[in-house]
C-alpha atoms as a PDB file:
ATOM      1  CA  UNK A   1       4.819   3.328 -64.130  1.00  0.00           C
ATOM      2  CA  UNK A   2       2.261   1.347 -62.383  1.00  0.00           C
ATOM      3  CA  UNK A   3       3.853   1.082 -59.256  1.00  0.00           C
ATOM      4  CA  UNK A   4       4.467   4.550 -59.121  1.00  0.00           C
ATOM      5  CA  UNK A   5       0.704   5.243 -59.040  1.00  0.00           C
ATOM      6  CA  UNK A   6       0.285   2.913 -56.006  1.00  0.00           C
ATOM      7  CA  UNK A   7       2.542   4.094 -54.341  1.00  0.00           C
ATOM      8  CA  UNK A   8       1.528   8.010 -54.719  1.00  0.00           C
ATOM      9  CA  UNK A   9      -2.269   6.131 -53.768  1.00  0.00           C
ATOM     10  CA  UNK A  10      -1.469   4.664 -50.658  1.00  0.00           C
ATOM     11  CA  UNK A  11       1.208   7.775 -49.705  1.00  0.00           C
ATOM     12  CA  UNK A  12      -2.483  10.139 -49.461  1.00  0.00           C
ATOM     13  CA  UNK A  13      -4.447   7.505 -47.846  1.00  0.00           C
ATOM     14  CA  UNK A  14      -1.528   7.390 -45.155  1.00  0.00           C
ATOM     15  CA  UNK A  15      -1.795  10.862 -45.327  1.00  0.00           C
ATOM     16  CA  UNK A  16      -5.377  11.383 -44.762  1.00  0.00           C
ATOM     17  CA  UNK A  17      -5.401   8.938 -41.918  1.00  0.00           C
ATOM     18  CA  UNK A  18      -2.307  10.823 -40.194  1.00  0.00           C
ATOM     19  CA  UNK A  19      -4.266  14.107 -40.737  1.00  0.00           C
ATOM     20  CA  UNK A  20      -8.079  12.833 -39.317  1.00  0.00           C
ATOM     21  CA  UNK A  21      -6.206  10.965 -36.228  1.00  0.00           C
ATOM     22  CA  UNK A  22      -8.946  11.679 -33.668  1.00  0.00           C
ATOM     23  CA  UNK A  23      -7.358  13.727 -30.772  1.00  0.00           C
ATOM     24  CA  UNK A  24      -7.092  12.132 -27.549  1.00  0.00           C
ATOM     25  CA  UNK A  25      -9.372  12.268 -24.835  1.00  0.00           C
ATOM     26  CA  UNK A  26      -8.810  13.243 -21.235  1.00  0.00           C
ATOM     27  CA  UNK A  27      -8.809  10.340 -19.786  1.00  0.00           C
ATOM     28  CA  UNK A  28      -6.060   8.887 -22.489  1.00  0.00           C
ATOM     29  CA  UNK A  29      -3.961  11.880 -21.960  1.00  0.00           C
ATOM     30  CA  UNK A  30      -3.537  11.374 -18.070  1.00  0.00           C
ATOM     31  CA  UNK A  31      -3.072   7.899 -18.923  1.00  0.00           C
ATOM     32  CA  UNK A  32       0.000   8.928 -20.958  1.00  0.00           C
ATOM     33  CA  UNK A  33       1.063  11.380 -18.114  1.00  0.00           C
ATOM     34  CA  UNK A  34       0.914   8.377 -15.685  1.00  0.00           C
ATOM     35  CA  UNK A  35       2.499   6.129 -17.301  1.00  0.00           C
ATOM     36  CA  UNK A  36       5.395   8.023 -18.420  1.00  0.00           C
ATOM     37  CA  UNK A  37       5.623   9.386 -14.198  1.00  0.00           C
ATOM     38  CA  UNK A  38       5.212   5.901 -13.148  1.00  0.00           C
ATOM     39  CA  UNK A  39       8.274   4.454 -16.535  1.00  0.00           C
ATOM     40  CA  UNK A  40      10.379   7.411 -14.780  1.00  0.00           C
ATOM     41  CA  UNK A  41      10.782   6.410 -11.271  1.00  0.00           C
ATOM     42  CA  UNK A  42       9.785   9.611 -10.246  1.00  0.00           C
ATOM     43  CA  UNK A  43       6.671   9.788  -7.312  1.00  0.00           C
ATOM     44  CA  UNK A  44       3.251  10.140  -8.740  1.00  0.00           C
ATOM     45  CA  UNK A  45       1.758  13.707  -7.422  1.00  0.00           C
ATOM     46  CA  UNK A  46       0.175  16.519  -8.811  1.00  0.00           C
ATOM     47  CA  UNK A  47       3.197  18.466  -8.704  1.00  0.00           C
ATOM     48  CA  UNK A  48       4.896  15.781 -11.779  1.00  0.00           C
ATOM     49  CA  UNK A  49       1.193  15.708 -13.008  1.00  0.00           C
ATOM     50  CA  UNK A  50       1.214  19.475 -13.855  1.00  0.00           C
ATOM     51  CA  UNK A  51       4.802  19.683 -14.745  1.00  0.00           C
ATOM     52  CA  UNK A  52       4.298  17.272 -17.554  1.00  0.00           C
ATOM     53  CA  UNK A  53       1.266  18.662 -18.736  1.00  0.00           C
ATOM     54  CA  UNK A  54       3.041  22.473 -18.647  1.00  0.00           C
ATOM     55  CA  UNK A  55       5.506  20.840 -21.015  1.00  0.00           C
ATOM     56  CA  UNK A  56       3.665  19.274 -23.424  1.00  0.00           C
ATOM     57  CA  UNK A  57       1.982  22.837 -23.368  1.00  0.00           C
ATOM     58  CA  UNK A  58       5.308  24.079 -24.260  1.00  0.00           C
ATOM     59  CA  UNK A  59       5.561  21.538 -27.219  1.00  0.00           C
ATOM     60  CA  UNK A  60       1.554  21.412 -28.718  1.00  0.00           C
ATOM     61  CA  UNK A  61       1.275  22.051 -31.973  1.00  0.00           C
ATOM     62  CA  UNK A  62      -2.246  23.832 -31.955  1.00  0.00           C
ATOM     63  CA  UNK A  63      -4.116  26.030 -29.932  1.00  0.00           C
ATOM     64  CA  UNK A  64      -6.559  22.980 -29.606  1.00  0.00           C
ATOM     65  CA  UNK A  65      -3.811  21.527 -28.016  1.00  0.00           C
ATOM     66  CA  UNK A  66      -2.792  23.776 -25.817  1.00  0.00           C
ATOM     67  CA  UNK A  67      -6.691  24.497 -24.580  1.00  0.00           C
ATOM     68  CA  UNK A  68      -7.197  20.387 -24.029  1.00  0.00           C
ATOM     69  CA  UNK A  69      -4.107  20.545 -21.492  1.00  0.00           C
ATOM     70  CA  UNK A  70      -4.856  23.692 -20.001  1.00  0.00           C
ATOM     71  CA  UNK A  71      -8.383  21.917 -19.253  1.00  0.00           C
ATOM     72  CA  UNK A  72      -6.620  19.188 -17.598  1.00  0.00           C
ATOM     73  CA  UNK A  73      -4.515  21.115 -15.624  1.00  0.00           C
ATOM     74  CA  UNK A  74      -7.665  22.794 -14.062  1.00  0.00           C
ATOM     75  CA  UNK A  75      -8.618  19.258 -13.525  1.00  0.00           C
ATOM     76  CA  UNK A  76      -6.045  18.209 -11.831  1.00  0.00           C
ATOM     77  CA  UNK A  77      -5.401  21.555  -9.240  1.00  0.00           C
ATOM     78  CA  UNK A  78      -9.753  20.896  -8.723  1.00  0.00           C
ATOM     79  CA  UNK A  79      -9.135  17.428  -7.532  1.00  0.00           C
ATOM     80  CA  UNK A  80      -8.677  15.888  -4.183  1.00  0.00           C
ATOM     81  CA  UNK A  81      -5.941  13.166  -3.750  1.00  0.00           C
END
């Protein structure tokens, strides 16, 4: 019986921590998008840039999601290479 409480204690503070995971920031993001371009094979250029942020548009989960890459995708067509 006394296991069973632990492990319903530690199940919510995995929980909470899962749920107050700190988004990520910009620069983290592109990171992500670089890296998985760069693991690919596939050229690194703002076209693959914007096509993988466009998808993980497709797949956010939240609207603050979807607003943090929309932000980067006006980054990225405001930048010079």
């Amino acid at each position: 019986m006394r296991q069973s409480e632990f492990s319903k204690s530690k199940m919510g503070d995995a929980l909470f921590l899962l749920n107050n995971v700190p988004a990520l920031s910009q620069d983290e993001t592109m990171g992500q998008i670089v890296v998985e371009i760069l693991r690919a094979g596939e050229n690194l250029d703002r076209r693959e840039i914007l096509k993988k942020l466009v998808g993980r548009i497709e797949l956010a989960a939240s609207a603050e999601d979807v607003k943090h890459f929309e932000q980067l995708i006006l980054v990225v067509l405001k930048s010079e290479l």
